[in-house]
Protein backbone atom coordinates (compact mmCIF):
# COMPACT_ATOMS: atom_id res chain seq x y z
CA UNK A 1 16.69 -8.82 -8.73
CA UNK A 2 13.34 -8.61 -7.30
CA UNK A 3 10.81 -6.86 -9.57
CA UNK A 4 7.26 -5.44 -8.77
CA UNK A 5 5.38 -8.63 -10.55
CA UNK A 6 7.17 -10.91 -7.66
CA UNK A 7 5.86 -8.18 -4.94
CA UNK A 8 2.07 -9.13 -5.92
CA UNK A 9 2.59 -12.52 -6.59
CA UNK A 10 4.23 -13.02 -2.95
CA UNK A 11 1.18 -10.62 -1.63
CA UNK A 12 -1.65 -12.57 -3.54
CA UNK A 13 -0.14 -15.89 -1.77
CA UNK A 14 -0.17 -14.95 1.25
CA UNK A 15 -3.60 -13.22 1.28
CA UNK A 16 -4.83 -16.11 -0.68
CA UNK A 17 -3.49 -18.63 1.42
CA UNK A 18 -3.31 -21.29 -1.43
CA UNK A 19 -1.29 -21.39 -4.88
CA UNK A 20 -4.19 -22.14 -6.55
CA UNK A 21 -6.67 -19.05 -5.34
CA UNK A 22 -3.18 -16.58 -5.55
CA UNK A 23 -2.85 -17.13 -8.91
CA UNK A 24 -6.96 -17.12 -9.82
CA UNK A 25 -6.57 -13.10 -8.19
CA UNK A 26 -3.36 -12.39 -9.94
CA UNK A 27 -5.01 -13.89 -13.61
CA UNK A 28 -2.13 -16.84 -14.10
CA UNK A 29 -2.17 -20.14 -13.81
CA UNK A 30 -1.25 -22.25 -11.19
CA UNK A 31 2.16 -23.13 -12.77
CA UNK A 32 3.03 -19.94 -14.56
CA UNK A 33 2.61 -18.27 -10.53
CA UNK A 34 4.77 -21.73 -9.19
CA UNK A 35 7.32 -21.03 -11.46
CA UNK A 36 7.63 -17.18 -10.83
CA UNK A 37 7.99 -17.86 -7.15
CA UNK A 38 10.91 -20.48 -8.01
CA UNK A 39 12.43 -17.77 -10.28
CA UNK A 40 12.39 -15.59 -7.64
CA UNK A 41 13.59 -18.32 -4.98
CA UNK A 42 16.69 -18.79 -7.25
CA UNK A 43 17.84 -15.05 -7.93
CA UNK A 44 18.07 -15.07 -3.93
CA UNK A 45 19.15 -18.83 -3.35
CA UNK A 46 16.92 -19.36 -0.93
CA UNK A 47 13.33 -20.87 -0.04
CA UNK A 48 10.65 -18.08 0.46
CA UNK A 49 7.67 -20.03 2.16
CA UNK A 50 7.62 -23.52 3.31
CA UNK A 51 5.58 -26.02 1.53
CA UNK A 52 2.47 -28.49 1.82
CA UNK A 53 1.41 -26.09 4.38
CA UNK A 54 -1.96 -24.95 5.48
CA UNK A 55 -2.29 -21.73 6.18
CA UNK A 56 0.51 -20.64 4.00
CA UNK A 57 3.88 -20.55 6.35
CA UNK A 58 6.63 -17.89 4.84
CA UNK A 59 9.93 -18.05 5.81
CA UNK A 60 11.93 -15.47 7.19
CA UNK A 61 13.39 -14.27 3.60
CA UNK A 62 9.56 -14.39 2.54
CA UNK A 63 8.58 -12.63 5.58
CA UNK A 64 11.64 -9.71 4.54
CA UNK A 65 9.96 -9.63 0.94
CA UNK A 66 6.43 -9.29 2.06
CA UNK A 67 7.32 -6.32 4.14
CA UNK A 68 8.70 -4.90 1.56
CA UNK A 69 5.90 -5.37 -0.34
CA UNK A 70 3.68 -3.60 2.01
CA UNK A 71 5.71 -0.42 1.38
CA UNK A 72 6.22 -0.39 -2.02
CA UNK A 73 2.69 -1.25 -3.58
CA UNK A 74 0.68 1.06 -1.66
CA UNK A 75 3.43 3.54 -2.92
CA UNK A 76 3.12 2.78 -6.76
CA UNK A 77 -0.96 2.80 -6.32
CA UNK A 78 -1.17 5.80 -4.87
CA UNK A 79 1.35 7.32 -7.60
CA UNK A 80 -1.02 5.89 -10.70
CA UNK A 81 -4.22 7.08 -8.71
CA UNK A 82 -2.53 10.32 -8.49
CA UNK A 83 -1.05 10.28 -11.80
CA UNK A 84 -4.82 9.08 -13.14
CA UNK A 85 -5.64 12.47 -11.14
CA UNK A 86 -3.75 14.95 -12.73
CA UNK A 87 -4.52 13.43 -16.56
CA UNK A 88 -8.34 12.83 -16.29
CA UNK A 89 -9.47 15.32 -13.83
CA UNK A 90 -10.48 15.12 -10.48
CA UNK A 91 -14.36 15.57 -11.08
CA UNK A 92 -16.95 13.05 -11.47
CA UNK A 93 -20.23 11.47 -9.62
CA UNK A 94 -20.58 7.43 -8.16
CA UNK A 95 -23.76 6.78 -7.18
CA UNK A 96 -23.89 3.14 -5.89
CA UNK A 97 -27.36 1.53 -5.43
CA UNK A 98 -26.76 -1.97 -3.68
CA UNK A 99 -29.55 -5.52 -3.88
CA UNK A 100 -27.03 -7.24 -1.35
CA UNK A 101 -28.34 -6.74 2.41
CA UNK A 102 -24.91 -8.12 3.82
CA UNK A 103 -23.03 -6.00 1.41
CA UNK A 104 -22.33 -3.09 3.61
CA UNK A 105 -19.49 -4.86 5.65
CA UNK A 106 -17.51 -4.59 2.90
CA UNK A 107 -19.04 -1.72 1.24
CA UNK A 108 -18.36 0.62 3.71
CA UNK A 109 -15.06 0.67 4.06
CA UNK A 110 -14.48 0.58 0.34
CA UNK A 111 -16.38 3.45 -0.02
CA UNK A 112 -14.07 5.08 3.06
CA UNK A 113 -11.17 4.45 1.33
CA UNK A 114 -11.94 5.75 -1.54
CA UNK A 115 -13.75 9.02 -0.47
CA UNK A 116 -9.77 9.42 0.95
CA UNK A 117 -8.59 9.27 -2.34
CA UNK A 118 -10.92 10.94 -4.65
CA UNK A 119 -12.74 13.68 -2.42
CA UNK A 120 -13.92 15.50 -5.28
CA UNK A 121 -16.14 12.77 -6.32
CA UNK A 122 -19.79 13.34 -5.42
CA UNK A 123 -21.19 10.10 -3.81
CA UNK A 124 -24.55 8.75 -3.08
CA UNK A 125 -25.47 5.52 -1.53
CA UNK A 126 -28.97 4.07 -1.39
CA UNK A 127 -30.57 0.50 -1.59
CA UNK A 128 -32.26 -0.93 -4.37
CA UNK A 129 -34.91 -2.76 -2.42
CA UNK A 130 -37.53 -0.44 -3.14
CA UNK A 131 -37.44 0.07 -6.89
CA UNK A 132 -35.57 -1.10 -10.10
CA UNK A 133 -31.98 -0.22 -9.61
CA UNK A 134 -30.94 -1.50 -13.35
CA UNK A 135 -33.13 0.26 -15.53
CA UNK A 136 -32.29 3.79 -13.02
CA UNK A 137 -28.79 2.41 -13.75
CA UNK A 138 -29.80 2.78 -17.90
CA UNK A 139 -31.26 6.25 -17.36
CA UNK A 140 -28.45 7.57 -15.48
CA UNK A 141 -30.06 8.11 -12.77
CA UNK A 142 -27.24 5.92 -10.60
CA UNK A 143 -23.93 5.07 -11.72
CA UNK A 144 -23.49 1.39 -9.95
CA UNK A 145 -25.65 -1.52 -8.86
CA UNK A 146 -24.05 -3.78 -6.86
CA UNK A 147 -25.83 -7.45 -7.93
CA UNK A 148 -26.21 -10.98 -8.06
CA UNK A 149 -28.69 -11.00 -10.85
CA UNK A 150 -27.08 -9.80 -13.73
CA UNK A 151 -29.36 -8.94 -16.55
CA UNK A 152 -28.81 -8.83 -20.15
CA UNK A 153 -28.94 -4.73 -20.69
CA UNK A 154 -28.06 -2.47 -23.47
CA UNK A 155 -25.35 -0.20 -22.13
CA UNK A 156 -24.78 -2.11 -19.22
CA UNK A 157 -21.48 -3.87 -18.27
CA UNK A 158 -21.05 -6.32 -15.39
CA UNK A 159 -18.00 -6.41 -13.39
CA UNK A 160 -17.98 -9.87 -11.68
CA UNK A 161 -16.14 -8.81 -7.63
CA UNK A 162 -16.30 -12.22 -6.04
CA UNK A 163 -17.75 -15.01 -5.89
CA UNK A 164 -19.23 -16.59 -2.85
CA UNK A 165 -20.68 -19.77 -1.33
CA UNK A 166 -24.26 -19.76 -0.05
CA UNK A 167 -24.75 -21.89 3.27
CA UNK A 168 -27.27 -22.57 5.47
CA UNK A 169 -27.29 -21.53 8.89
CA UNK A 170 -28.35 -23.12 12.03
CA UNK A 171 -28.46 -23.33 15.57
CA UNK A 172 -25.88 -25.96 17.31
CA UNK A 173 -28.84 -27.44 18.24
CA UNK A 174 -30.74 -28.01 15.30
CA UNK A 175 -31.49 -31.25 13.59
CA UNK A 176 -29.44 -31.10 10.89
CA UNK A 177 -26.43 -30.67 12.03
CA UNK A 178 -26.49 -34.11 12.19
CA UNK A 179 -26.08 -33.75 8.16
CA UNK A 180 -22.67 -33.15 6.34
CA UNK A 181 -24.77 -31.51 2.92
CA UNK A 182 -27.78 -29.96 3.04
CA UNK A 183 -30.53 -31.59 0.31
CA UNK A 184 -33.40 -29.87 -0.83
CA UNK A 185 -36.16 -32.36 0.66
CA UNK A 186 -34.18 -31.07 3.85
CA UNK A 187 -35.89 -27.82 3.78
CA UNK A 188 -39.09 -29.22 3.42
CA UNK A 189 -40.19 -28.49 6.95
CA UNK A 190 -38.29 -25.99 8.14
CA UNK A 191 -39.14 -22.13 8.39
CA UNK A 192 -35.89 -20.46 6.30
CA UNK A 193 -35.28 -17.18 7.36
CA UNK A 194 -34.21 -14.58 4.43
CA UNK A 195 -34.16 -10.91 3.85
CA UNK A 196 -37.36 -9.40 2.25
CA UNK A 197 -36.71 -10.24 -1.10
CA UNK A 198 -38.62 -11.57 -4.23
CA UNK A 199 -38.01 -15.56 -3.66
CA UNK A 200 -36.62 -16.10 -7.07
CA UNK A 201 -33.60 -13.34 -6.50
CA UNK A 202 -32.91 -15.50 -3.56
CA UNK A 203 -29.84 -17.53 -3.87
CA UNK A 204 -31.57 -20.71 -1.84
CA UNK A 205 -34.53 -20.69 -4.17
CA UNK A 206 -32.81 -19.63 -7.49
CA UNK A 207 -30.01 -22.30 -7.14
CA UNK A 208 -31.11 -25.22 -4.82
CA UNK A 209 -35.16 -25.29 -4.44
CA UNK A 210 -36.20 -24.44 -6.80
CA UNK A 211 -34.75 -26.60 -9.30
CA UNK A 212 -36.21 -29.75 -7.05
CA UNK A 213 -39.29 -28.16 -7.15
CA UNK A 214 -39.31 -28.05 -3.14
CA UNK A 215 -40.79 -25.09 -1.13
CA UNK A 216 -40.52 -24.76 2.91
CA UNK A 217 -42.93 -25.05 5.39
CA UNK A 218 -42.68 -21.26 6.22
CA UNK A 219 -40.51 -18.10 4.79
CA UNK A 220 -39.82 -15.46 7.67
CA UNK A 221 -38.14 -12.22 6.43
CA UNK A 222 -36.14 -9.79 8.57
CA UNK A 223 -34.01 -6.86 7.29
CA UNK A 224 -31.16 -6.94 9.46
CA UNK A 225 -28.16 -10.45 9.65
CA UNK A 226 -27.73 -9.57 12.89
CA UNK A 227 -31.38 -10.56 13.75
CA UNK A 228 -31.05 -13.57 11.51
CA UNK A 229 -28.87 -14.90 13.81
CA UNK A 230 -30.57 -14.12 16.62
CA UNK A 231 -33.13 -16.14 15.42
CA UNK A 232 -31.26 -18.95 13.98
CA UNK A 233 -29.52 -19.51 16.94
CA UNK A 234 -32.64 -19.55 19.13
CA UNK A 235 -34.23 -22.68 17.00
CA UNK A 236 -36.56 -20.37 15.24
CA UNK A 237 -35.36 -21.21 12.25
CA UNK A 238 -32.71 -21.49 9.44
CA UNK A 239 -31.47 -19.39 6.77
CA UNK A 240 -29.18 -19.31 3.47
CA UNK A 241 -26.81 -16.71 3.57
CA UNK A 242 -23.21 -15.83 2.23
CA UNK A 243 -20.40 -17.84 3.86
CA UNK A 244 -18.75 -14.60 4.64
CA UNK A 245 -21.34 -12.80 6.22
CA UNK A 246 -21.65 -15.09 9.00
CA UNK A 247 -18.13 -16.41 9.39
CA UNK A 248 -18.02 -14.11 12.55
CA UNK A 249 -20.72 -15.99 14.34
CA UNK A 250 -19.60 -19.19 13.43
CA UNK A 251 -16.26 -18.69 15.10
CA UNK A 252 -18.01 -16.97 17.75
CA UNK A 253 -19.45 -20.47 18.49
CA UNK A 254 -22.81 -18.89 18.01
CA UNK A 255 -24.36 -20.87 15.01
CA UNK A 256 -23.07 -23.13 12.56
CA UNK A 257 -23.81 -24.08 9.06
CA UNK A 258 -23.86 -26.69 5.98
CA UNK A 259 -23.27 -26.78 2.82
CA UNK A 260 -25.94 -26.89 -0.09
CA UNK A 261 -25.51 -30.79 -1.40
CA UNK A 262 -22.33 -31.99 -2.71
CA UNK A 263 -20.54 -29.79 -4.66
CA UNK A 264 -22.16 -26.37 -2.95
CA UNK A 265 -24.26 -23.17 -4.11
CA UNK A 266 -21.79 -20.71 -5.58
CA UNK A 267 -22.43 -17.30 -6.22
CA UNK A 268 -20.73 -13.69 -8.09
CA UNK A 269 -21.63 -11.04 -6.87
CA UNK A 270 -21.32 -7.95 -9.93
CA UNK A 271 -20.67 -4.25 -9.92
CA UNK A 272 -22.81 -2.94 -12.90
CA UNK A 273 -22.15 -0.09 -14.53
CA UNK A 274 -22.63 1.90 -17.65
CA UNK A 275 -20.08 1.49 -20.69
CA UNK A 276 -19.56 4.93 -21.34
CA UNK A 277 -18.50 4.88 -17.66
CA UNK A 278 -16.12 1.58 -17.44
CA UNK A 279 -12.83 3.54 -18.36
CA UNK A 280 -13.61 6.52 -16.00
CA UNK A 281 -10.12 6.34 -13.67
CA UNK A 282 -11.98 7.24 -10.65
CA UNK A 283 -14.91 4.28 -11.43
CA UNK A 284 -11.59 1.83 -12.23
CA UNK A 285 -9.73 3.09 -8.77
CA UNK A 286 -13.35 1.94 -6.81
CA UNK A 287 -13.71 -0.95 -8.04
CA UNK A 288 -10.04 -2.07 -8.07
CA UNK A 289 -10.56 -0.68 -4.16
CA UNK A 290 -13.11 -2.97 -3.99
CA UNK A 291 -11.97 -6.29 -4.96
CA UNK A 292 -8.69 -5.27 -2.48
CA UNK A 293 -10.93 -5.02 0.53
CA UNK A 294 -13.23 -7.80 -0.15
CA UNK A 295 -10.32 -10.01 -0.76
CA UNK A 296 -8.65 -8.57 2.47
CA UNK A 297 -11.70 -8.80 4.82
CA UNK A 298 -14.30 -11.17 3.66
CA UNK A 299 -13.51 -14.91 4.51
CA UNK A 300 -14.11 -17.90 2.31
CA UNK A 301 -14.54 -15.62 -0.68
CA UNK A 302 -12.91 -16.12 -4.63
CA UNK A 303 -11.51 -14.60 -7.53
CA UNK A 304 -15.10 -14.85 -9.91
């Protein structure tokens, strides 16, 4: 009675936390993942999760399924990735070259888990803030750039992993927080903190200051978040960064943030690699390993 499909649909919902973002992972639509869940509610005659509520509250017949769940799709991954294994061979090289300075707290464990699972792939990690990672990407010299500037390249595909809202953040303190949105004339006199990056790959000035033609009264760069908010939440100034990278120090009660004007700055972050590389199983295992980590520890994040 209960197949594998209604395993991930039941997992997507409750990672997800809302109908609509569990079926944007899962690639259905809203009612086509509604009306699998009430299929699934009427092979067992009973309700799975209670609804119209926030976070997502299972009952205890959900609760039973999801457990399963837990079990049984680790169990059928492994078996393809080992299955994947045994037809393609074991061999191969992922060199991953990232532009994201917040990247590594998901990064890092990906590349854990998947080190666990494919040790005989040779892997390399560097940054690409000192050099051109796409056109090393071209000559082969890496094998994936992890980017929110995707570039029209021959050769070069662009796996979209999530997308993201940029925010600004600020001390509890600060002025704006008197402000619901952010507007660009808002940033007119404030020193915004980023990471030492070209201003035009910056999110802030790509997305929201640019296009108003507004520039701030100072730019302050440091390498590390962690020093960000240090100096965010000591008045010295504000900065644009992902939602999820600072979603720790917000509910630490250290900072808090704004939206960009009405409707938000929202950003994809890619994995690009090389098409001759894109059906390599051991390049489809990392970034399927990927998106599963992201999705399980990064908060506020969705399906691109």
């Amino acid at each position: 009675m209960i197949e594998l499909r209604h395993l991930k649909t039941l997992s997507a919902l409750r990672d997800a936390g809302s109908l609509v973002e569990a079926a944007e992972r899962i690639h259905l639509t809203q009612s086509a993942l509604s009306h699998q869940i009430k299929d699934l509610e009427d092979r067992l005659d009973c309700s799975l999760f209670i609804r119209k509520t926030k976070p997502i509250c299972f009952t205890s017949a959900g609760q039973r399924i999801l457990s399963l769940a837990e079990e049984v799709l680790p169990m059928i991954r492994n078996a393809e990735r080992d299955i994947a294994r045994l037809a393609g061979g074991e061999t191969g090289r992922l060199n991953i070259c990232i532009e994201c300075h917040s990247c590594f707290d998901w990064l890092m464990p990906t590349i854990d888990h998947f080190r666990q699972n494919w040790p005989e792939v040779e892997m390399d990690l560097t940054t690409g803030f000192s050099f051109q990672p796409l056109p090393a990407l071209t000559r082969g010299d890496i094998d994936l750039v992890v980017t929110a500037d995707p570039e029209e390249r021959s050769g070069i595909t662009y796996i979209p992993l999530f997308s993201y809202e940029s925010v600004l953040a600020i001390s509890k303190q600060h002025q704006l927080v008197a402000r619901k949105v952010i507007q660009p004339q808002d940033l007119e006199h404030q020193t915004l903190i980023t990471y030492p990056v070209e201003q035009h790959r910056l999110d802030v000035f790509k997305h929201f200051l640019d296009p108003a033609g507004v520039e701030p009264a100072e730019v302050r760069t440091s390498e590390l978040t962690v020093m960000i908010m240090q100096l965010v939440a000591s008045g010295r100034g504000v900065s644009a960064l992902p939602n999820w990278a600072i979603h720790q120090y917000i509910e630490q009660d250290y900072i808090t943030s704004r939206p960009f004007g009405e409707k938000g700055v929202w950003c994809t972050l890619y994995a690009a690699i090389r098409d001759e590389q894109k059906d390599a199983d051991f390049m489809i295992d990392f970034l399927n390993t990927a998106k599963e980590i992201t999705f399980r520890n990064l908060s506020g994040i969705k399906s691109a």
